[in-house]
N, C-alpha and C. Protein backbone atom coordinates (compact mmCIF):
# COMPACT_ATOMS: atom_id res chain seq x y z
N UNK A 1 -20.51 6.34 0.79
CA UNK A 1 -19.69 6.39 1.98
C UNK A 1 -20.44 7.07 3.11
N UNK A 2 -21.14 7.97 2.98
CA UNK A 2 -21.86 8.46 3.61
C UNK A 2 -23.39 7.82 4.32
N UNK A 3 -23.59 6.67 3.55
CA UNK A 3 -24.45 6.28 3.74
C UNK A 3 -24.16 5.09 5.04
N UNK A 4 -22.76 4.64 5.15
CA UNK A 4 -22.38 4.05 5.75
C UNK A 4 -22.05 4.46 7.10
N UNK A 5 -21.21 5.52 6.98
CA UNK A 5 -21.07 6.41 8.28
C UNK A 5 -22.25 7.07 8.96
N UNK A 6 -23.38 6.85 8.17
CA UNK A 6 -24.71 7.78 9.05
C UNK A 6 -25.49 5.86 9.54
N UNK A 7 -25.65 4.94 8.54
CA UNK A 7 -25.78 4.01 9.47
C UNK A 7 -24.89 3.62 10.46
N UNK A 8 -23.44 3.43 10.43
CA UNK A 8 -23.16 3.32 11.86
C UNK A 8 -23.00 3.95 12.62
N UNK A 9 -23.25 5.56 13.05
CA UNK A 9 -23.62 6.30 13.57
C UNK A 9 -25.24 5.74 14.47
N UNK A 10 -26.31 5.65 13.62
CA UNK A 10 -27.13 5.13 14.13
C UNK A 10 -27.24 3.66 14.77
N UNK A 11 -26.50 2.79 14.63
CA UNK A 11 -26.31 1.51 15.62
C UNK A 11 -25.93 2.30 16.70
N UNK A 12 -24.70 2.69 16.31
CA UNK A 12 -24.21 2.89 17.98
C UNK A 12 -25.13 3.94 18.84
N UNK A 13 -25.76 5.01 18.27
CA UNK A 13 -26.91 5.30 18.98
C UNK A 13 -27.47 4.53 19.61
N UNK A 14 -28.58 3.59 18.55
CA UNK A 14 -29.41 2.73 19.19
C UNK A 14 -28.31 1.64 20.21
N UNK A 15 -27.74 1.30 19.96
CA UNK A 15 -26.97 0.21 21.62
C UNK A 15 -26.91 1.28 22.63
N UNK A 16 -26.03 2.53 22.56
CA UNK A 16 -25.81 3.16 23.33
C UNK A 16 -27.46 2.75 24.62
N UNK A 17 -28.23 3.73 23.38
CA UNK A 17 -29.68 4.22 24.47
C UNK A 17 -30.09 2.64 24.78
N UNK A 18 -30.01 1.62 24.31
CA UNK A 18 -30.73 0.33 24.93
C UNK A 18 -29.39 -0.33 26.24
N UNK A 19 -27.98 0.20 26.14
CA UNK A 19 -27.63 -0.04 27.12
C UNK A 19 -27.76 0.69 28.27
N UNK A 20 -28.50 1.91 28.02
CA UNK A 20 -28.58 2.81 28.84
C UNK A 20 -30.00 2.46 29.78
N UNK A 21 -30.89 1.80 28.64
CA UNK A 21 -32.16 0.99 29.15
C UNK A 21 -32.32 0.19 29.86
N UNK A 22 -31.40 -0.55 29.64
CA UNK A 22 -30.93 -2.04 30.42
C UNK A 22 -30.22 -1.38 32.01
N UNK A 23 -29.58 -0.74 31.68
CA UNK A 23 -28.72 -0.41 33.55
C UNK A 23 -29.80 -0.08 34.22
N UNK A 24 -30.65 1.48 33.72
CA UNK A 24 -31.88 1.51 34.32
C UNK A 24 -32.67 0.69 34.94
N UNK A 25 -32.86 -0.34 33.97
CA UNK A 25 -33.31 -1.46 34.21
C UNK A 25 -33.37 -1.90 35.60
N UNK A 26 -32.02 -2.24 35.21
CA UNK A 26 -30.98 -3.49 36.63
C UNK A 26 -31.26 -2.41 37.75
N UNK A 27 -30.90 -1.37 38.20
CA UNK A 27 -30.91 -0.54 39.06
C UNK A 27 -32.24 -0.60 39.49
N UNK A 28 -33.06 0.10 38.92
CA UNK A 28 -34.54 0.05 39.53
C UNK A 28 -35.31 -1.24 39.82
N UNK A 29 -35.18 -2.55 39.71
CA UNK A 29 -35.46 -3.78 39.76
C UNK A 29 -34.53 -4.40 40.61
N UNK A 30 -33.48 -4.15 40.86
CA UNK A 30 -32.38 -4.36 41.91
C UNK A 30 -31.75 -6.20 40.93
N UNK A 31 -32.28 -6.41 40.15
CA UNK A 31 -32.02 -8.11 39.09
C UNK A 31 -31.02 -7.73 38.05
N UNK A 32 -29.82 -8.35 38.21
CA UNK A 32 -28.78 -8.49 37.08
C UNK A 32 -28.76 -9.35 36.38
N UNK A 33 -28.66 -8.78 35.07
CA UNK A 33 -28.97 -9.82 33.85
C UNK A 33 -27.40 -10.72 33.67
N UNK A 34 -27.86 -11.84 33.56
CA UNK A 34 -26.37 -13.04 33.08
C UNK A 34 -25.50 -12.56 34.39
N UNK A 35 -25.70 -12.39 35.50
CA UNK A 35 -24.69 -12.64 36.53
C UNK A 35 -23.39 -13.40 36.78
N UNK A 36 -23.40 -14.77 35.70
CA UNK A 36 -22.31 -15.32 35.76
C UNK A 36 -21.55 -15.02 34.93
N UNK A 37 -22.58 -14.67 33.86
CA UNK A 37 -21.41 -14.31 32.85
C UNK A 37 -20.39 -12.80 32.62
N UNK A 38 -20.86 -12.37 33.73
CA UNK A 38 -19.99 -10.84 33.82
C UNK A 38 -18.54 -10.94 34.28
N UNK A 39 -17.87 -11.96 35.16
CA UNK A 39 -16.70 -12.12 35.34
C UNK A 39 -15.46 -12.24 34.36
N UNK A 40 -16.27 -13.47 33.54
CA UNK A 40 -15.40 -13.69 32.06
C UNK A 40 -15.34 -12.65 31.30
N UNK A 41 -16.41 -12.26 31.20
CA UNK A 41 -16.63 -10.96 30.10
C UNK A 41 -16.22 -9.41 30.61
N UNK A 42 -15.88 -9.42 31.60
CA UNK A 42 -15.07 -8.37 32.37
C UNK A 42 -13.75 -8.89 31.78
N UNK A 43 -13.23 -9.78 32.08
CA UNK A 43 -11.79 -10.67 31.94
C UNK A 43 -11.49 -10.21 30.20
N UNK A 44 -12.38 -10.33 29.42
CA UNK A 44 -12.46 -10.61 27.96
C UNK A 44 -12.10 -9.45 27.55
N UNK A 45 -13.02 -8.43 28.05
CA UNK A 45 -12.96 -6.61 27.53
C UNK A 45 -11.55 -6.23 28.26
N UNK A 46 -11.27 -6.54 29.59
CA UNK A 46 -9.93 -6.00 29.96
C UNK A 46 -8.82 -6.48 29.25
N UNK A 47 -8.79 -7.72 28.72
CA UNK A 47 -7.77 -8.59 27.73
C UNK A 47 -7.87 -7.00 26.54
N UNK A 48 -8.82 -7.38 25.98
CA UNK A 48 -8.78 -6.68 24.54
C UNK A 48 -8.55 -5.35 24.79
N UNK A 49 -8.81 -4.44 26.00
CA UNK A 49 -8.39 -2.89 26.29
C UNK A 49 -6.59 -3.36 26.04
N UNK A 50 -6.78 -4.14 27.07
CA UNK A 50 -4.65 -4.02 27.09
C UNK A 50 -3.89 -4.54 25.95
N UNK A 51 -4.82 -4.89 25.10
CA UNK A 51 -4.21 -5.52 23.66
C UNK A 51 -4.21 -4.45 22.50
N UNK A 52 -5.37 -3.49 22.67
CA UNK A 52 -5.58 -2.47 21.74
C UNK A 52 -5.00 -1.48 22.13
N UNK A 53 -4.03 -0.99 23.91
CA UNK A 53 -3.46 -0.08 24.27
C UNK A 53 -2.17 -0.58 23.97
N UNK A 54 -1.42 -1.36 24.10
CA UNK A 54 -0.09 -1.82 24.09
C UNK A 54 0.19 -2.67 22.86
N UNK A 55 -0.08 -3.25 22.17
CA UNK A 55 0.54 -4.50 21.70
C UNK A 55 -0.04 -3.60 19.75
N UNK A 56 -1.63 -3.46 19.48
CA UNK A 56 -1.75 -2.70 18.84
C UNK A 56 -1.26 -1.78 17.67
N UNK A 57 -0.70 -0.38 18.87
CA UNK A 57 -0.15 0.36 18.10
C UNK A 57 1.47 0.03 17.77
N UNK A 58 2.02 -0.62 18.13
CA UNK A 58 3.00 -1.21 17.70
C UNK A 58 2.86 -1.69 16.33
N UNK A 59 1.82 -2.83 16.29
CA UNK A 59 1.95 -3.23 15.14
C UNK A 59 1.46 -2.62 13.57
N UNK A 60 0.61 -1.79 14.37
CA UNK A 60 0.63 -0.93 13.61
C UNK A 60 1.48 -0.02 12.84
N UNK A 61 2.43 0.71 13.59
CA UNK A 61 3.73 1.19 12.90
C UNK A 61 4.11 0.13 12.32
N UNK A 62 4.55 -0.66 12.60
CA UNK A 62 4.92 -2.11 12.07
C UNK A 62 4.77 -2.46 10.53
N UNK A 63 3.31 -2.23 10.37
CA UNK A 63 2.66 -2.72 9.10
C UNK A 63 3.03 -1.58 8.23
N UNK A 64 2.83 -0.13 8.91
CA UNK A 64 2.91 0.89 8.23
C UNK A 64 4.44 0.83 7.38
N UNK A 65 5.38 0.79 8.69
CA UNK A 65 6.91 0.70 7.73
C UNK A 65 7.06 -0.28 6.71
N UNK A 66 6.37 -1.46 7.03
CA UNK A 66 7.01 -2.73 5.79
C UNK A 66 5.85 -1.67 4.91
N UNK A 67 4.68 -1.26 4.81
CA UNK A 67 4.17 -0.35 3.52
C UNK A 67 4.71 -0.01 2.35
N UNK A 68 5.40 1.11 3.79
CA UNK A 68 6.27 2.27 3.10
C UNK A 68 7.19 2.35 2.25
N UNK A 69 8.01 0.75 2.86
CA UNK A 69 9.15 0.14 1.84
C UNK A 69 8.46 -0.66 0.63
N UNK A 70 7.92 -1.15 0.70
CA UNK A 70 7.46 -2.00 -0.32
C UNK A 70 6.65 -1.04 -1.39
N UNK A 71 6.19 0.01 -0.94
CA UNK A 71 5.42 1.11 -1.90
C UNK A 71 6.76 1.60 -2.48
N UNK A 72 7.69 2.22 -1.86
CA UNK A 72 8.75 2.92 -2.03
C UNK A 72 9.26 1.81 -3.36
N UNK A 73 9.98 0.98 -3.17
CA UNK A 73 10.13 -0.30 -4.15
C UNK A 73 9.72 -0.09 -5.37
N UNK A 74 8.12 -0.21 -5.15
CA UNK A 74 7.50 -0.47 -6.16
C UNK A 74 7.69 0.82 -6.86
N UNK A 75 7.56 2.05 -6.34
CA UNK A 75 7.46 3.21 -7.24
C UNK A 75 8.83 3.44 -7.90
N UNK A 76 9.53 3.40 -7.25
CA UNK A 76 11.26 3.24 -7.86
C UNK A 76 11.15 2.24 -9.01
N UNK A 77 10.78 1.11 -9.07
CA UNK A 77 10.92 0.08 -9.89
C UNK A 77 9.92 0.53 -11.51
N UNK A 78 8.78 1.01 -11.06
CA UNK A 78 7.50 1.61 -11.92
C UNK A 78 8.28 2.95 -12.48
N UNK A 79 8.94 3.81 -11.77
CA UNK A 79 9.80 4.79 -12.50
C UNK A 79 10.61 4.28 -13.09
N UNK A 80 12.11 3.27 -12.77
CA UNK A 80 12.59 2.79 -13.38
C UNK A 80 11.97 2.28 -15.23
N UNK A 81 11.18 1.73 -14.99
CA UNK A 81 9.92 0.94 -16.09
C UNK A 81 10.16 2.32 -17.12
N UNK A 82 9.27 3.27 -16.44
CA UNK A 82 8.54 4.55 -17.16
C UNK A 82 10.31 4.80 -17.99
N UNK A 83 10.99 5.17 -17.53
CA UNK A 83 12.26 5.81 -18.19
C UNK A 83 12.68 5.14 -19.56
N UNK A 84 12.71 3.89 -19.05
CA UNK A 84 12.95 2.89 -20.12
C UNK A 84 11.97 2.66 -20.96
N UNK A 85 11.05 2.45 -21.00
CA UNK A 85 10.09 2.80 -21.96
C UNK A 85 10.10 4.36 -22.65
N UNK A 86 10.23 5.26 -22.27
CA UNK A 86 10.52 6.87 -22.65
C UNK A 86 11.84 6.66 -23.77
N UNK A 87 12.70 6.39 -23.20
CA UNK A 87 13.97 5.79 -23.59
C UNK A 87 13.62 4.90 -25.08
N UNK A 88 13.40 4.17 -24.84
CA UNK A 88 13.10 3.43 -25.98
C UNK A 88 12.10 4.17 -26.95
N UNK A 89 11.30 5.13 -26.69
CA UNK A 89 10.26 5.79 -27.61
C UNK A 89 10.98 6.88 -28.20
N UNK A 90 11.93 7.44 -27.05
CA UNK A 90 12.70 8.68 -28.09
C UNK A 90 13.78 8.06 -28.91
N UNK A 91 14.40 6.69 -28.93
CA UNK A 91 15.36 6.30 -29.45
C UNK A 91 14.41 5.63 -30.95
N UNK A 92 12.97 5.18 -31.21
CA UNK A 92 12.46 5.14 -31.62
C UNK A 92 12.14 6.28 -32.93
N UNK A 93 11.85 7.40 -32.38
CA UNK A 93 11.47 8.58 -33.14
C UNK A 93 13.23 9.29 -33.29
N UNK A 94 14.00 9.21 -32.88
CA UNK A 94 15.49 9.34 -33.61
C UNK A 94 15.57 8.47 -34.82
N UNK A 95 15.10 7.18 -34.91
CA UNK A 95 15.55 6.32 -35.90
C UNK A 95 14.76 6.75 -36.80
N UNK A 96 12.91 7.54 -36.89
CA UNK A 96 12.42 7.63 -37.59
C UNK A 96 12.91 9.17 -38.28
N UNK A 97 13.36 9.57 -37.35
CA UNK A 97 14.06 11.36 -37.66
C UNK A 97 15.18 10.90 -38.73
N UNK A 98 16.37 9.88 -38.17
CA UNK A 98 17.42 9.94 -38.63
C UNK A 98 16.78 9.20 -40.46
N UNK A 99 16.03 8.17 -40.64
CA UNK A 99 15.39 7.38 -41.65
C UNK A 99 14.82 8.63 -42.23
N UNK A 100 14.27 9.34 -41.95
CA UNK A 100 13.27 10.13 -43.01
C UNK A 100 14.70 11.34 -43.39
N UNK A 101 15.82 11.62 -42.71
CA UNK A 101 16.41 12.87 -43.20
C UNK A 101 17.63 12.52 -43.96
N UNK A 102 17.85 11.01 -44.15
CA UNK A 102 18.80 10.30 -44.37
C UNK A 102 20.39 11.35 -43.87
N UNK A 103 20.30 11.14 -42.41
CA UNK A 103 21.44 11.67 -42.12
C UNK A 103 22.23 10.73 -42.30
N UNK A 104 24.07 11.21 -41.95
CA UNK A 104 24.78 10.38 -42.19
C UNK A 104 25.32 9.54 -40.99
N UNK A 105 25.84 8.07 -41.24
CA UNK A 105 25.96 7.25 -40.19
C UNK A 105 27.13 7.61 -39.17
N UNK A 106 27.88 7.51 -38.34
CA UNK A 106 29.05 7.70 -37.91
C UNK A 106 29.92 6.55 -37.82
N UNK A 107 30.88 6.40 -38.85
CA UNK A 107 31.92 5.28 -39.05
C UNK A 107 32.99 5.53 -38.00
N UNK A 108 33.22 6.31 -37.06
CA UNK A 108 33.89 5.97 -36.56
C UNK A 108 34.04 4.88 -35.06
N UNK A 109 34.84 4.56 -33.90
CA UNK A 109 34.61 3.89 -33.12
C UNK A 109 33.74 4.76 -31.89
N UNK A 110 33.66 4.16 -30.89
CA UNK A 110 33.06 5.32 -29.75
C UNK A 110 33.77 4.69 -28.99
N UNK A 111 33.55 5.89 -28.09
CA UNK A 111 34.71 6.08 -27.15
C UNK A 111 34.71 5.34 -26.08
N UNK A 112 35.44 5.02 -25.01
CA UNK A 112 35.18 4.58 -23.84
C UNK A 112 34.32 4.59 -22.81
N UNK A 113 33.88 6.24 -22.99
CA UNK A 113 32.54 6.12 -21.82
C UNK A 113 31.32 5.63 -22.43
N UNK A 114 31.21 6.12 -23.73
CA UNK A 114 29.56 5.75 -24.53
C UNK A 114 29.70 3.80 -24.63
N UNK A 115 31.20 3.11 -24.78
CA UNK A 115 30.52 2.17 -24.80
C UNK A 115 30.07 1.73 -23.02
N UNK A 116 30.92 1.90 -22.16
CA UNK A 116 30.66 1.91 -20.49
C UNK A 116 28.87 2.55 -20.62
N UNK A 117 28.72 3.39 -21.03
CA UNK A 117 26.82 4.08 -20.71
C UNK A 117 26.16 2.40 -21.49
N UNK A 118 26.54 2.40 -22.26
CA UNK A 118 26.04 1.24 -23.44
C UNK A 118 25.36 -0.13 -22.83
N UNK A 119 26.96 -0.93 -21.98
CA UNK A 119 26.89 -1.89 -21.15
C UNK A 119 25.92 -1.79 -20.13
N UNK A 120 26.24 -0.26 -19.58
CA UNK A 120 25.17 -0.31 -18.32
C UNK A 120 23.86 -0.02 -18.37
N UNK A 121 23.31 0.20 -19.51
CA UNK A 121 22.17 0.28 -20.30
C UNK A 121 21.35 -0.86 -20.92
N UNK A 122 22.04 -1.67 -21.06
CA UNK A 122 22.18 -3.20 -21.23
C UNK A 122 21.67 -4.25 -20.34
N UNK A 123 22.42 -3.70 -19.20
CA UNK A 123 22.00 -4.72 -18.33
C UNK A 123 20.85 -4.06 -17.52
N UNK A 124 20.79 -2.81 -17.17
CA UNK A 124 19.58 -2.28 -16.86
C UNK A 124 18.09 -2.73 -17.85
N UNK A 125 17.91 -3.01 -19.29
CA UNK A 125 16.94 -3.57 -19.84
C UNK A 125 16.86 -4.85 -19.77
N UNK A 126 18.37 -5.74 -19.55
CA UNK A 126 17.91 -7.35 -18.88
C UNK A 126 17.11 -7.21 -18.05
N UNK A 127 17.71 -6.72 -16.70
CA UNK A 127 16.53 -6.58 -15.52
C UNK A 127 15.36 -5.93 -15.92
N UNK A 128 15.28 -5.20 -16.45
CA UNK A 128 14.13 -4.71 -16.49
C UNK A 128 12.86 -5.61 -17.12
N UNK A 129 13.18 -6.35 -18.52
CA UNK A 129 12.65 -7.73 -18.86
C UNK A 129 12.20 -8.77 -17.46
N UNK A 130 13.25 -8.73 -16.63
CA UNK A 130 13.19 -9.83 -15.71
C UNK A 130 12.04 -9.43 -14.65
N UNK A 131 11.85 -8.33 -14.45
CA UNK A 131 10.41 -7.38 -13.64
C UNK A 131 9.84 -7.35 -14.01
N UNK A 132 9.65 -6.86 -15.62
CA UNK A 132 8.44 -6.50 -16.14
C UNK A 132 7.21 -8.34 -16.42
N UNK A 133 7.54 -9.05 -16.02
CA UNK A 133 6.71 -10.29 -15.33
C UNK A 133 5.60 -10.11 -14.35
N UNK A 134 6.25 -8.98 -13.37
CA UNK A 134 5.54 -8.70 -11.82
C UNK A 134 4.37 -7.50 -12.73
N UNK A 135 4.27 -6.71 -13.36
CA UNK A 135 3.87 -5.82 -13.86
C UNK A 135 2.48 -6.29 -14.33
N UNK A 136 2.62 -7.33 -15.94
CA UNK A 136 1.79 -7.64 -17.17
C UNK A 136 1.03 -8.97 -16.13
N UNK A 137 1.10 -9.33 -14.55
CA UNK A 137 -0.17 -10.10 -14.44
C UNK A 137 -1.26 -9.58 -13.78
């Protein structure tokens, strides 16, 4: 990286001092180089000043916010992921806890909220199947 920033450091040196050569130039010789073509190219650089002052930084914020959301998204969605996978590893090592200590099962029904957590647990690993597509390419 460094190697990059010290060469372009040195271009723009070297243009700098050869444009600095060239005015000299023109001045002491009283002869302007490409005379016709300085009108357009006046026209060209003033276009692109008022495009890089105004229009620019706009879009810039611009790009930055759709970013922000779409990072934001993604990290919500990648946490989402992480939980459920966690989730599934400790429900994993319960089954191997509950298998190795032969605890006992619970015959009775469950209650209203555990099956409500259940459902919504449910459909949170549909979707989550349905994402995890965007992920594994």
């Amino acid at each position: 990286m460094a190697i990059f920033f010290t060469a372009t450091l040195g271009f723009s040196i070297v243009g700098l001092v050869a444009l600095f050569a060239l005015k000299r130039w023109e001045i002491e010789t009283g002869r302007v180089i490409l005379p016709a073509a300085r009108p357009s190219l006046s026209k060209v650089v003033r276009e692109f000043w008022s495009w890089s002052l105004e229009r620019a930084p706009s879009r810039a914020r611009e790009l930055a916010r759709d970013g922000a959301r779409h990072a934001s998204r993604e990290i919500h969605t990648l946490a989402a992921l992480a939980l459920l996978k966690l989730e599934r590893t400790l429900e994993n090592i319960l089954r191997l806890v509950r298998h190795n200590t032969d605890a006992p099962q619970g015959g009775g029904a469950a209650s209203g909220f555990l099956r409500e957590v259940a459902e919504h647990k449910r459909r949170l690993q549909k979707r989550s199947l349905k994402n995890r597509s965007i992920f594994e390419e």
